[in-house]
N, C-alpha and C. Protein backbone atom coordinates (compact mmCIF):
# COMPACT_ATOMS: atom_id res chain seq x y z
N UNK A 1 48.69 21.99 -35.63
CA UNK A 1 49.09 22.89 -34.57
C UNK A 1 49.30 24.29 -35.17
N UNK A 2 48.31 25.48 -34.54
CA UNK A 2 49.10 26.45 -35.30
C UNK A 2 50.37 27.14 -35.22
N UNK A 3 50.52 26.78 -33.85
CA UNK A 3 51.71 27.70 -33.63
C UNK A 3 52.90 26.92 -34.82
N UNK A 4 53.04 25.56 -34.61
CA UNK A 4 53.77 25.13 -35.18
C UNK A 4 53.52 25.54 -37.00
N UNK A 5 52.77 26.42 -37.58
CA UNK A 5 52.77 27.18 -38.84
C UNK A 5 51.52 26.56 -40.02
N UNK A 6 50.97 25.72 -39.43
CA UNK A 6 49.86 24.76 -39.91
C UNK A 6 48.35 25.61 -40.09
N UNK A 7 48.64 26.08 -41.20
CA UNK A 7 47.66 27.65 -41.83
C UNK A 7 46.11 27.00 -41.59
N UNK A 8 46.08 25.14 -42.11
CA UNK A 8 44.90 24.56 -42.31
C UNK A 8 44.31 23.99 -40.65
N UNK A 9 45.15 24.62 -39.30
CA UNK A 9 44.96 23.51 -38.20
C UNK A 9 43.70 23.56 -37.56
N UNK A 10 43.32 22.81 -37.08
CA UNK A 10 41.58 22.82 -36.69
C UNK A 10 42.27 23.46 -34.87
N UNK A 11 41.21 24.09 -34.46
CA UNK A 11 41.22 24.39 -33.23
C UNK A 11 39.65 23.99 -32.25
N UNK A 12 40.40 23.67 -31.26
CA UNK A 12 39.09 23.01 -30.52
C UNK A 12 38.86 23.88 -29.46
N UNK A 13 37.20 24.41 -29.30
CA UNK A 13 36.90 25.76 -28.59
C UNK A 13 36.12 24.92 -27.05
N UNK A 14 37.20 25.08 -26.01
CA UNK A 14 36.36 24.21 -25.09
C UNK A 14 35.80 25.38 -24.19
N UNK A 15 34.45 25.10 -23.72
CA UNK A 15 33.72 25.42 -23.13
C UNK A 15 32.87 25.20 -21.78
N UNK A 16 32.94 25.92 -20.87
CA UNK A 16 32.44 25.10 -19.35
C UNK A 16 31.16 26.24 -19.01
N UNK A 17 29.97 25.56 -18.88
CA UNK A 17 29.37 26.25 -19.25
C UNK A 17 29.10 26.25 -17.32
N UNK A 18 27.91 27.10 -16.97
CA UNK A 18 27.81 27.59 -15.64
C UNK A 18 27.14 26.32 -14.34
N UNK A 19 26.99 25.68 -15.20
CA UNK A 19 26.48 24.19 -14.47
C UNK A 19 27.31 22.76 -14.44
N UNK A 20 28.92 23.64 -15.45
CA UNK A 20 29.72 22.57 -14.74
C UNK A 20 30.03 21.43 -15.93
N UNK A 21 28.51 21.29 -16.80
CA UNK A 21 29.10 20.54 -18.03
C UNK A 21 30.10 21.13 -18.83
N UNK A 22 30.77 20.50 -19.95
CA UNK A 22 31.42 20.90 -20.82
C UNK A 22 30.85 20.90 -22.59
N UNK A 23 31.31 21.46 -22.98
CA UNK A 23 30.84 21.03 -24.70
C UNK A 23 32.72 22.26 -25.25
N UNK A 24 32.82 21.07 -26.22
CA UNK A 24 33.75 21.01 -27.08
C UNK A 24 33.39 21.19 -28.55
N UNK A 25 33.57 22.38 -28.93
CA UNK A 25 33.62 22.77 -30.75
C UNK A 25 34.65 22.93 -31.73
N UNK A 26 34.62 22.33 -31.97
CA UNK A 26 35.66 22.53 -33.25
C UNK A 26 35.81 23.48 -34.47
N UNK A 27 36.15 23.73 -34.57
CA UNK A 27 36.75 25.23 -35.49
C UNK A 27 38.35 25.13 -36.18
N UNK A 28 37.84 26.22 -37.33
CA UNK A 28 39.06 26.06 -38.38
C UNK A 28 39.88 27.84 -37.74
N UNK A 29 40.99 28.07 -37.54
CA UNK A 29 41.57 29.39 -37.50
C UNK A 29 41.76 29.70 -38.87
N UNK A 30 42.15 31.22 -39.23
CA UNK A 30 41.75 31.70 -40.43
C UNK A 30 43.09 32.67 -40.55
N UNK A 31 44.29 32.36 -39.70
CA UNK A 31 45.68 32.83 -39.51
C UNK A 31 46.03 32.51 -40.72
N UNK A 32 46.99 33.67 -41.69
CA UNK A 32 47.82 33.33 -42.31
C UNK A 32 49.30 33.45 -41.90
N UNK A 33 50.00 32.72 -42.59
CA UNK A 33 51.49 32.22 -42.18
C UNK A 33 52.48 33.13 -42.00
N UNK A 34 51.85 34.45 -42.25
CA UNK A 34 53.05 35.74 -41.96
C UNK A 34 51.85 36.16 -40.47
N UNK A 35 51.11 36.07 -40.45
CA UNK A 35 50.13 36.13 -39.08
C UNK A 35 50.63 35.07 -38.42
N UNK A 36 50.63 33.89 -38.11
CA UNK A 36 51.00 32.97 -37.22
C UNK A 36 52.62 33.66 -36.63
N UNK A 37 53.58 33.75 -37.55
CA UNK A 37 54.92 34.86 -37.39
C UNK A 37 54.47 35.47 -36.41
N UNK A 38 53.85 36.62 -36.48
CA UNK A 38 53.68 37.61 -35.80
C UNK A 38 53.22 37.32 -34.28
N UNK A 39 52.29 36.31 -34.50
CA UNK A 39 51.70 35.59 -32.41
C UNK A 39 53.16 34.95 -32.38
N UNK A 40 53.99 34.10 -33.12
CA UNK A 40 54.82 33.48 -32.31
C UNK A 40 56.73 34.68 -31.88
N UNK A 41 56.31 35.84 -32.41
CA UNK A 41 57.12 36.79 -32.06
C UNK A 41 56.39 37.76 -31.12
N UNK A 42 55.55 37.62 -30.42
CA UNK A 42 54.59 38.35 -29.69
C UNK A 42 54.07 39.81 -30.49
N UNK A 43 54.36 40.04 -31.63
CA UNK A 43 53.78 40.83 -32.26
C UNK A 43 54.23 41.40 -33.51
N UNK A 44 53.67 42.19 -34.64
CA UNK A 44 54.20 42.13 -35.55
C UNK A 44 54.86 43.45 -35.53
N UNK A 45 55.12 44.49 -34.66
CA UNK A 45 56.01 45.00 -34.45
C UNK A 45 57.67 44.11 -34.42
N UNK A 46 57.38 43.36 -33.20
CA UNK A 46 58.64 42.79 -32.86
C UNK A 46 59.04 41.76 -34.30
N UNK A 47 58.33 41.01 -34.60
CA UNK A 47 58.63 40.22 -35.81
C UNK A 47 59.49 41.41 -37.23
N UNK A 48 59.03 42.44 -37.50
CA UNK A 48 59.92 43.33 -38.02
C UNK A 48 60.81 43.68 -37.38
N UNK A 49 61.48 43.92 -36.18
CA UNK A 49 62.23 44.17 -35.73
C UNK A 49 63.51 42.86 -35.37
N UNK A 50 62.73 41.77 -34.96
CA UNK A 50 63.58 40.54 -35.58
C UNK A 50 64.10 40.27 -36.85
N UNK A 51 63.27 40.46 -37.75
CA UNK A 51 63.72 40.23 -39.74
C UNK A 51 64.93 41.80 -39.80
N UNK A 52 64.84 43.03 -39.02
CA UNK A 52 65.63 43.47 -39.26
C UNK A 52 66.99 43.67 -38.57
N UNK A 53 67.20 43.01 -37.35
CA UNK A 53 68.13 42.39 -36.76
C UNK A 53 68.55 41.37 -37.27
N UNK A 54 68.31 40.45 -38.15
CA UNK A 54 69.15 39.24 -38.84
C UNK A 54 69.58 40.08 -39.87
N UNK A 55 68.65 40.96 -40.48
CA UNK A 55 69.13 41.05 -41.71
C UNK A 55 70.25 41.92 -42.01
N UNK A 56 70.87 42.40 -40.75
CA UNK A 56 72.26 43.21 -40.87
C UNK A 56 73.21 42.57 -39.87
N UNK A 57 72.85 41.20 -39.50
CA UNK A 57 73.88 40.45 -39.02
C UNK A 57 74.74 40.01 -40.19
């Protein structure tokens, strides 16, 4: 899972194509673990701004 911080997680790219079938690909994400941070703080603005709100609590 990446969100859950899993740098190696496979992601599956589903696809519906215009006739209704589907096809499913699989793929590796290429997020590193201070990147994954940053999507699960909605950005890496805010993720600095979180690390510097703890860090003067």
């Amino acid at each position: 899972n990446v969100l859950a911080g899993d740098t190696n997680a496979q992601v599956t790219l589903k696809v519906t194509k215009k006739d209704g079938s589907k096809v499913e690909i699989a793929t590796r994400h290429t997020l590193s673990a201070d990147q994954i941070k940053w999507v699960k703080a909605g950005s890496a603005l805010n993720y600095i701004k979180e690390q510097k709100a703890s860090a003067s609590s």
